[in-house]
Protein backbone atom coordinates (compact mmCIF):
# COMPACT_ATOMS: atom_id res chain seq x y z
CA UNK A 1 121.17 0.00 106.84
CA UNK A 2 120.82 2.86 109.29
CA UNK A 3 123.51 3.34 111.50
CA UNK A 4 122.85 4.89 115.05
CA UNK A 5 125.36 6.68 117.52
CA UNK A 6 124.83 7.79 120.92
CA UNK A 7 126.67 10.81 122.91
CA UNK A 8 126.74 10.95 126.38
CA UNK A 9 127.27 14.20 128.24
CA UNK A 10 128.01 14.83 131.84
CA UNK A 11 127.23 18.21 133.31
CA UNK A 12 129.06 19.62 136.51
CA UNK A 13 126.57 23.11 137.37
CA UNK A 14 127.31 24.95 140.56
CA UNK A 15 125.21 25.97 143.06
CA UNK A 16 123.56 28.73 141.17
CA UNK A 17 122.98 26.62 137.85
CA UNK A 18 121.11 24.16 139.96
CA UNK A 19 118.60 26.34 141.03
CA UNK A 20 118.04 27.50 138.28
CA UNK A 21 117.83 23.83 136.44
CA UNK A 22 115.63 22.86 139.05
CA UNK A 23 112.98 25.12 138.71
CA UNK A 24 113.66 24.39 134.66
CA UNK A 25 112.62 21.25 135.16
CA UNK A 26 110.01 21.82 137.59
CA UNK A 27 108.08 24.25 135.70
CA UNK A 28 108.26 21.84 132.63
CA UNK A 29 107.10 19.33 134.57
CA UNK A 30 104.37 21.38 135.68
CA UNK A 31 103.54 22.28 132.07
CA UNK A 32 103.61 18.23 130.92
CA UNK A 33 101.90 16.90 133.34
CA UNK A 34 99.08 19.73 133.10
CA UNK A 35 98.18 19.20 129.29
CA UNK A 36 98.74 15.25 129.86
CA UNK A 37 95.96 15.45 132.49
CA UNK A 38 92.94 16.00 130.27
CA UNK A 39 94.15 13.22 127.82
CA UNK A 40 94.30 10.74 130.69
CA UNK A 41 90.71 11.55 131.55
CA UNK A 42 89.45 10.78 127.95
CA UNK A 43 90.90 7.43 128.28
């Protein structure tokens, strides 16, 4: 019997680490949604 735990973590970045998580998650959004694209189209 496998037994699962979760940890939840709550970040408080200024206004500098916000930028720069923004465009973090921007450009990997970017990235996803760019190679996604061509396996949508095969579908």
């Amino acid at each position: 019997m496998n037994v699962y735990q979760a940890y939840y973590f709550r970040m408080y970045p200024n206004k500098e680490q916000q930028v720069k998580l923004n465009q973090f998650l921007g450009i990997s959004r970017f990235i996803y949604n760019h190679y996604l694209s061509p396996k949508r189209r095969n579908l």
